[in-house]
Protein backbone atom coordinates (compact mmCIF):
# COMPACT_ATOMS: atom_id res chain seq x y z
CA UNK A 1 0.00 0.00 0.00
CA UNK A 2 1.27 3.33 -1.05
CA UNK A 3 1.40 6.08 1.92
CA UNK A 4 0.73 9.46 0.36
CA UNK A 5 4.23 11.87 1.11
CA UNK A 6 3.81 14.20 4.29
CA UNK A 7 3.22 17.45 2.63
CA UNK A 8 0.31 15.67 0.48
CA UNK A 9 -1.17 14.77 3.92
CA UNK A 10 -0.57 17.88 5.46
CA UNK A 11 -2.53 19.65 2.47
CA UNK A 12 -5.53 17.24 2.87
CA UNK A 13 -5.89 17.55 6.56
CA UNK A 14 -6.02 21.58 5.60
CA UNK A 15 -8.00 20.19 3.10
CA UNK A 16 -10.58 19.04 5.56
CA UNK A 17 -10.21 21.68 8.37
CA UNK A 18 -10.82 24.36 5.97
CA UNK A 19 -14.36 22.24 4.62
CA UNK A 20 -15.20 21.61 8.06
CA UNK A 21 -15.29 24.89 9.40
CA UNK A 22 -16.46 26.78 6.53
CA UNK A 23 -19.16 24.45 4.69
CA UNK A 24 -20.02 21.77 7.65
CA UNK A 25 -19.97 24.84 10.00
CA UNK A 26 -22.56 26.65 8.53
CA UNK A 27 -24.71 24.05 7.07
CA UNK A 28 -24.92 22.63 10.39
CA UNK A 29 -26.23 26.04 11.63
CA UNK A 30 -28.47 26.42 9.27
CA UNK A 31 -29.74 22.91 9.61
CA UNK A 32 -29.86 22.67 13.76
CA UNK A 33 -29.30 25.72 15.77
CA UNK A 34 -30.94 28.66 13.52
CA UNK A 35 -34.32 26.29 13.50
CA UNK A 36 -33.95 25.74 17.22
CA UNK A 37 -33.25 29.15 18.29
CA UNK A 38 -35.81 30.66 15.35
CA UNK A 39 -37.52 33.28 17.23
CA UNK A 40 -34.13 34.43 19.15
CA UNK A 41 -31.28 34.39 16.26
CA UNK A 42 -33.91 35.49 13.89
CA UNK A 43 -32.49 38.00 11.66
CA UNK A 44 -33.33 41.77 11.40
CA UNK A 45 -32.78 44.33 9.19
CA UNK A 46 -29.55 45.11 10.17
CA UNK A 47 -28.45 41.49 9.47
CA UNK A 48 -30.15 41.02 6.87
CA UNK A 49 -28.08 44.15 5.14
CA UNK A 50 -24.85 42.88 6.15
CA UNK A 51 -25.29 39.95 4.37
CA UNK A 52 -26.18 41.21 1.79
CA UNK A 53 -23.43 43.26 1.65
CA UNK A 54 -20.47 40.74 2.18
CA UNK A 55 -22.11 38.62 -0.46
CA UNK A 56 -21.42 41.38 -2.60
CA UNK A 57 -18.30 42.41 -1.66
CA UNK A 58 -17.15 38.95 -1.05
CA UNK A 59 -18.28 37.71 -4.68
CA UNK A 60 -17.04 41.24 -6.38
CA UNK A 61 -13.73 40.01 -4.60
CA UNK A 62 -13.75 36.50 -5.93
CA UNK A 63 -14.34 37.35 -9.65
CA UNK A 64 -13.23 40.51 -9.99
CA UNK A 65 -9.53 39.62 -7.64
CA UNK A 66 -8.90 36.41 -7.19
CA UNK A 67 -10.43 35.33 -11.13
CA UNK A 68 -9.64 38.11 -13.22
CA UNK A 69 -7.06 39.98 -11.61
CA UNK A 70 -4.62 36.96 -10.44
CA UNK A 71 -5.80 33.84 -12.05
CA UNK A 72 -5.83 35.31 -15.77
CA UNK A 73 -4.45 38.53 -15.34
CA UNK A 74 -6.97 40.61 -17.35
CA UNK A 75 -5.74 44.28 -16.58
CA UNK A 76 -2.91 45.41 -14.33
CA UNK A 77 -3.07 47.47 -11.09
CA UNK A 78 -1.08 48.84 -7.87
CA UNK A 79 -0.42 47.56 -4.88
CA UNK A 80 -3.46 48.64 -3.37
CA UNK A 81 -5.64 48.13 -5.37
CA UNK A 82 -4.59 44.27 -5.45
CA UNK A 83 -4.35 43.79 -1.71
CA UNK A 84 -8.10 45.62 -1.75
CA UNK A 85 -9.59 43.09 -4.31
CA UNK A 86 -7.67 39.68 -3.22
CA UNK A 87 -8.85 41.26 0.78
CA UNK A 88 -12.24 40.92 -0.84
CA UNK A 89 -12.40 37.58 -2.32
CA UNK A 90 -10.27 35.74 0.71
CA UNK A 91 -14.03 37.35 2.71
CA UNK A 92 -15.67 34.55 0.80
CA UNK A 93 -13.61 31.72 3.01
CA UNK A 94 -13.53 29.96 -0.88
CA UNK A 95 -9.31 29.07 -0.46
CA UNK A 96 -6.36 31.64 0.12
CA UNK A 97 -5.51 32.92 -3.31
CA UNK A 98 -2.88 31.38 -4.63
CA UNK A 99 -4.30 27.52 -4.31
CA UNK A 100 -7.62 29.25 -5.55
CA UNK A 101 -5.42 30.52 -8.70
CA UNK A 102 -4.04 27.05 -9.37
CA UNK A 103 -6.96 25.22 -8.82
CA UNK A 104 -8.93 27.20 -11.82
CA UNK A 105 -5.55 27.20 -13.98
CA UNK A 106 -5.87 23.28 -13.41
CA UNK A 107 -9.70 23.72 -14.76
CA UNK A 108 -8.42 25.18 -17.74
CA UNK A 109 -6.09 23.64 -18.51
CA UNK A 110 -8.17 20.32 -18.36
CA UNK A 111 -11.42 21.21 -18.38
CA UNK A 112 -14.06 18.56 -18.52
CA UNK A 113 -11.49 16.03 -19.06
CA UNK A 114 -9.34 13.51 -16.59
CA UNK A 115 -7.47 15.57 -14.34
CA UNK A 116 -10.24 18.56 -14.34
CA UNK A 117 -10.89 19.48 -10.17
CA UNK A 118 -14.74 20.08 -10.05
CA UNK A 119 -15.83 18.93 -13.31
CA UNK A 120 -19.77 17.39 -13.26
CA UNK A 121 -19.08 15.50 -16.52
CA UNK A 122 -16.56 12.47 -15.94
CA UNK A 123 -18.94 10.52 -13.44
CA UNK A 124 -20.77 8.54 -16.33
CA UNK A 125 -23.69 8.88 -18.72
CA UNK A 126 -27.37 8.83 -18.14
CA UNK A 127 -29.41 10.73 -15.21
CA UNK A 128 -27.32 9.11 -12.97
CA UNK A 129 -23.92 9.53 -13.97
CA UNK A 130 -24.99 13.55 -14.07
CA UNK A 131 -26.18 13.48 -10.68
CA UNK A 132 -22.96 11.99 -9.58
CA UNK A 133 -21.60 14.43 -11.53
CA UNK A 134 -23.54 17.59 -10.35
CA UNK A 135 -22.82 16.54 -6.71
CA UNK A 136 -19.31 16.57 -7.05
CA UNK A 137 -18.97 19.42 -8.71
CA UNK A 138 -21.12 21.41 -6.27
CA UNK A 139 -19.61 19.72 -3.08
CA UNK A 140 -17.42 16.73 -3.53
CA UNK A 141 -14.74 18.31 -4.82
CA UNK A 142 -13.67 20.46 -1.99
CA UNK A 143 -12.05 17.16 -0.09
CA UNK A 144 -11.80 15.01 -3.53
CA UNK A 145 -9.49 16.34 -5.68
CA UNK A 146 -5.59 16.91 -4.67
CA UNK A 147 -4.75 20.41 -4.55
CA UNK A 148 -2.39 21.53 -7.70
CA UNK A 149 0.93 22.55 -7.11
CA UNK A 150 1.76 26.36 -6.71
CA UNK A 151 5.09 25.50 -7.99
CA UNK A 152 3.64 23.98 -11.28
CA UNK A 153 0.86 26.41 -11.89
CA UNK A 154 1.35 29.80 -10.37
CA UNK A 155 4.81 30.58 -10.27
CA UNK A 156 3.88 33.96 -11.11
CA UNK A 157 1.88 34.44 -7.92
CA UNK A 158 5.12 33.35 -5.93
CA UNK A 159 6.68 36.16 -6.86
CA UNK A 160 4.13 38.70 -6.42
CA UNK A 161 4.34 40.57 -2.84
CA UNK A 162 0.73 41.35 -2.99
CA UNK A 163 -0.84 37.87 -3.79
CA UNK A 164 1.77 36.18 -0.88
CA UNK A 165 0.89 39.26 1.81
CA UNK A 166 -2.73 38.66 1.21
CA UNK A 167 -2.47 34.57 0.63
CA UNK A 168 -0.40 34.60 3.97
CA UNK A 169 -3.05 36.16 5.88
CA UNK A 170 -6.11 34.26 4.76
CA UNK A 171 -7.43 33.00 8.04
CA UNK A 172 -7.52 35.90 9.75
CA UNK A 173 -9.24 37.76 7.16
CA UNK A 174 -11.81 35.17 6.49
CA UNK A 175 -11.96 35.44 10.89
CA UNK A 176 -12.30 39.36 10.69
CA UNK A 177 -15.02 38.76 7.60
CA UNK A 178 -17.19 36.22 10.45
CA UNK A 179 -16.48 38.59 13.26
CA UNK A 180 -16.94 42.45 11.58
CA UNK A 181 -20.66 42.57 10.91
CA UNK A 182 -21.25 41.16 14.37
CA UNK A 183 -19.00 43.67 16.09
CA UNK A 184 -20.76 46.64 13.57
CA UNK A 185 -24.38 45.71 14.33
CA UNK A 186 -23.04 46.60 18.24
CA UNK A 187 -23.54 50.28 17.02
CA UNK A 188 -27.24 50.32 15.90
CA UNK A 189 -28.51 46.70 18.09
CA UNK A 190 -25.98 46.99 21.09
CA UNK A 191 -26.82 43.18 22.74
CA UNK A 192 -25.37 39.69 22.86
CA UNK A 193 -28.32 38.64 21.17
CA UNK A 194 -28.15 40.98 17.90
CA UNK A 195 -24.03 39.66 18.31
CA UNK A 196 -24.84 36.33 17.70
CA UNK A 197 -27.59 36.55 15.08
CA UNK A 198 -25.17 39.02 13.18
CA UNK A 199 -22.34 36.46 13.37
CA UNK A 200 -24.77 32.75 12.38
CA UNK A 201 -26.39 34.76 9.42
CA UNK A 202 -23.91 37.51 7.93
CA UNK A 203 -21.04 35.40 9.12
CA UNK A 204 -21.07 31.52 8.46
CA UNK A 205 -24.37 31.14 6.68
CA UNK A 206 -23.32 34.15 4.39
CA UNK A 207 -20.30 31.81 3.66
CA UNK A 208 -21.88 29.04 3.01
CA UNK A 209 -24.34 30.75 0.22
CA UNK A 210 -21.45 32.23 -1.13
CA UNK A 211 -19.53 28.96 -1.51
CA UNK A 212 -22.67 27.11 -3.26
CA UNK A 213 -22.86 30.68 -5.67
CA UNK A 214 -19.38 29.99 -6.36
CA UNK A 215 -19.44 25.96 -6.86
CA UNK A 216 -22.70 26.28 -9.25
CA UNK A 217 -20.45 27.91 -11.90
CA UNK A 218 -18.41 24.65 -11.58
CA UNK A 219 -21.57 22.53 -11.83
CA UNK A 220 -24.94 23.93 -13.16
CA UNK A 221 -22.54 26.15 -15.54
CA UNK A 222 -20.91 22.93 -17.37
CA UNK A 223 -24.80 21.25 -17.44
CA UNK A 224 -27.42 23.83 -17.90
CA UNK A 225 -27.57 26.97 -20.50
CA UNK A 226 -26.13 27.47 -24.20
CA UNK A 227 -23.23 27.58 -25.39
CA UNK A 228 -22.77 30.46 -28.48
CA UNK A 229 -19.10 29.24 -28.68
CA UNK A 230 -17.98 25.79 -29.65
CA UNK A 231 -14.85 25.30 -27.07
CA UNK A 232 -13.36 22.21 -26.50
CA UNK A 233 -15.44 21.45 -22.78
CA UNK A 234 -18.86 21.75 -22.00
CA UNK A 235 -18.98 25.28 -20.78
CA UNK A 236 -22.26 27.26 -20.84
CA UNK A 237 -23.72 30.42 -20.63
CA UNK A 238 -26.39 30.98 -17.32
CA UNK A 239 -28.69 33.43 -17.22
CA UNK A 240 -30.75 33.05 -14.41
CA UNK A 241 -26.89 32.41 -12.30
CA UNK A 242 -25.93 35.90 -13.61
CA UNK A 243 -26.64 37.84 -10.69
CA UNK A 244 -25.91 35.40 -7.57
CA UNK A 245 -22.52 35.42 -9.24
CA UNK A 246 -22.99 38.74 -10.59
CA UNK A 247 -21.59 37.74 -13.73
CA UNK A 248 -19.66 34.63 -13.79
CA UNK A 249 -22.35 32.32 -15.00
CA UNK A 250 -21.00 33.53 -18.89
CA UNK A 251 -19.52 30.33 -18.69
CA UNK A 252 -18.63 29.87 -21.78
CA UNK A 253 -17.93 33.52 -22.59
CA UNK A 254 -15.41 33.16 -20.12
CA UNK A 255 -13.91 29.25 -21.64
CA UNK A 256 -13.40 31.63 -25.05
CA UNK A 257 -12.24 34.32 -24.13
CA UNK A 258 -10.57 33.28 -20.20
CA UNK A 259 -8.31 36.36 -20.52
CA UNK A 260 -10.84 38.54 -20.45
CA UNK A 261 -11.48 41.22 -17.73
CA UNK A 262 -15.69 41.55 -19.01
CA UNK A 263 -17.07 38.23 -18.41
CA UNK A 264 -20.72 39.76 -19.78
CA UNK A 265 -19.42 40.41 -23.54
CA UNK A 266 -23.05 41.28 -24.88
CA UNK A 267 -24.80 44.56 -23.73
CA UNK A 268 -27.69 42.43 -22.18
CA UNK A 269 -25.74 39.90 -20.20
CA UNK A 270 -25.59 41.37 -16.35
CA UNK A 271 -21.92 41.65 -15.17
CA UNK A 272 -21.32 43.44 -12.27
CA UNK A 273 -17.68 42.05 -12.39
CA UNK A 274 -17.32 44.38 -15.43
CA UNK A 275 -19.29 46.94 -14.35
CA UNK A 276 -16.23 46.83 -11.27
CA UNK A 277 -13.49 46.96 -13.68
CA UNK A 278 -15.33 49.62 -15.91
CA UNK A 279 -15.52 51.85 -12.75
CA UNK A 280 -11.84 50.77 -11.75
CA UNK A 281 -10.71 51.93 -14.82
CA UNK A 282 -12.35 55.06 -15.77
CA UNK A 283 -10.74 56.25 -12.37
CA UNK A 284 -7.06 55.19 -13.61
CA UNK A 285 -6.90 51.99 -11.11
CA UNK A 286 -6.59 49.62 -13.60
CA UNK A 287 -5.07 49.67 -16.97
CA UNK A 288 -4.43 47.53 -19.76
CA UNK A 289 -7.33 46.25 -19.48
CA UNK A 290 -8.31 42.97 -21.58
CA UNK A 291 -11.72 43.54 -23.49
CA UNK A 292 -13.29 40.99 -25.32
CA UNK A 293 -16.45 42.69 -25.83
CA UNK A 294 -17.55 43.40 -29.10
CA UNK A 295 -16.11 40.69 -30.82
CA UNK A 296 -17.76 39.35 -33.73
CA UNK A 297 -20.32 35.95 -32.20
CA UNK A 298 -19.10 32.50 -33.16
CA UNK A 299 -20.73 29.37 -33.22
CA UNK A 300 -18.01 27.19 -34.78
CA UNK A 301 -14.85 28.75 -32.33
CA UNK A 302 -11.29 28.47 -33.03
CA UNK A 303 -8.93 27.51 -29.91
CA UNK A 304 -9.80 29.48 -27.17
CA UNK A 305 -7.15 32.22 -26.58
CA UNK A 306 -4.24 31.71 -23.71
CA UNK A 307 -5.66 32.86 -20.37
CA UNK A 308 -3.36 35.55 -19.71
CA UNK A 309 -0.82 33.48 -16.89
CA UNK A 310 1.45 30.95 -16.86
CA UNK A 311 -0.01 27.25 -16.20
């Protein structure tokens, strides 16, 4: 019997940990304690807007940072501005942002095919080999998959201060992302009661939504919508995703054109990634900016163009 080599065990008891206290955690919440304690931890309007809020932020962070900023590096910025978006997206508790980077560099590089993380089509055919699929994709492969080397696919990240200051720090950001709200609620519902109700619904079961926003791009995104180019996987376009993941659910926008810093290449497709970048740039805190926009539709598509990093 083959023993796995001590790093590779030390990465899938993180592995684990990390599930356990940001999916398990919540969903047990949600399942047990917020039913049991209904009429107490019921959430008010205060809680209700901080949620709403860090989902925002959080997801802005994820697609905008960690995706299109350090994974395909679709426009350049400052310091600043890098350590504000990657802060963001490490708020979502989805994986500090350099294993995040490799992970989707791994997707691309073999999407819907052996080797693929989170992909929903290798579990068989038929209803049943989807399902197997879906579930995977949408939760199985947080602790079944073997995390990709940093070394291998994101040298570049290595070597950027920015991406290790903010990678570093990842725990106590996703911490101070839990803890905030319930510590700002304190100045309009002072109380350990508005505390705790602040921390179960705009902390861990904010995560939690968040993570299954983020893992339905992996799963309903290769099963469910069309697909206006012909790329190589079985990417798809989402509509009704477009604003949980306020505009990552262009699937296969993105699979064509990965490099891209508008994810929403058509006037009507809602991106509020892009609207971020269009705002970021127009005030001169981001340039050279990658635009796919506007390019002509194709239904028969060439190979899609590099994604902008090193793999």
């Amino acid at each position: 019997m083959t023993t796995a080599p001590a790093h590779r065990r030390f990465m899938t008891r993180r592995q684990a940990v990390h599930v356990a206290l940001f999916d398990g955690l919540p969903l047990a919440l949600l399942l047990a304690v917020v039913p049991l304690t209904w009429p107490w931890l019921r959430p008010g309007l205060y809680e209700l807007g901080a949620s709403l809020v860090l989902w925002l932020v959080s997801c802005l962070g994820i697609t905008v940072g960690y995706h299109r900023l350090f994974t395909h590096r679709a426009f350049q910025c400052g310091r600043g501005v890098k350590l504000a978006l990657g802060i963001a997206g490490s708020l979502a508790a989805a994986g500090p942002v350099i294993a995040w980077a490799a992970t989707h560099r791994k997707h691309h590089q073999s999407s819907d095919a052996e080797g693929d993380p989170h992909s929903p089509n290798l579990a068989g055919s038929g209803w049943r080999g989807k399902w197997r699929g879906f579930l995977h994709a949408q939760f199985g492969w947080l602790v079944g998959h073997d995390l990709p080397s940093p070394l291998t696919h994101t040298r570049d990240l290595l070597a950027d201060p920015a991406a290790l200051w903010v990678n570093g720090r990842y725990f106590a950001i996703v911490l101070g992302g839990i803890v905030a709200p319930a510590l700002l609620v304190q100045l309009w519902e002072p109380g350990w009661r508005s505390f705790l109700t602040a921390l179960v619904w705009a902390g861990f079961v904010r995560v939690m939504v968040v993570h299954q926003i983020i893992s339905s791009v992996n799963s309903v995104c290769h099963l469910f919508g069309s697909r206006p180019y012909a790329t190589k996987e079985q990417s798809r376009n989402n509509a009704l995703l477009a604003l949980p993941t306020v505009g990552e659910s262009w699937h296969n926008n993105h699979h064509r054109h990965p490099s891209s810093a508008y994810i929403g290449l058509r006037w009507w497709q809602i991106d509020l990634g892009g609207w971020l970048v269009s705002a970021l740039k127009r005030t001169s805190l981001i340039w050279n900016v990658i635009d796919a926009r506007g390019r002509k539709s194709e239904t028969r598509s060439s190979k899609p163009e590099a994604s902008g990093a090193e793999n």
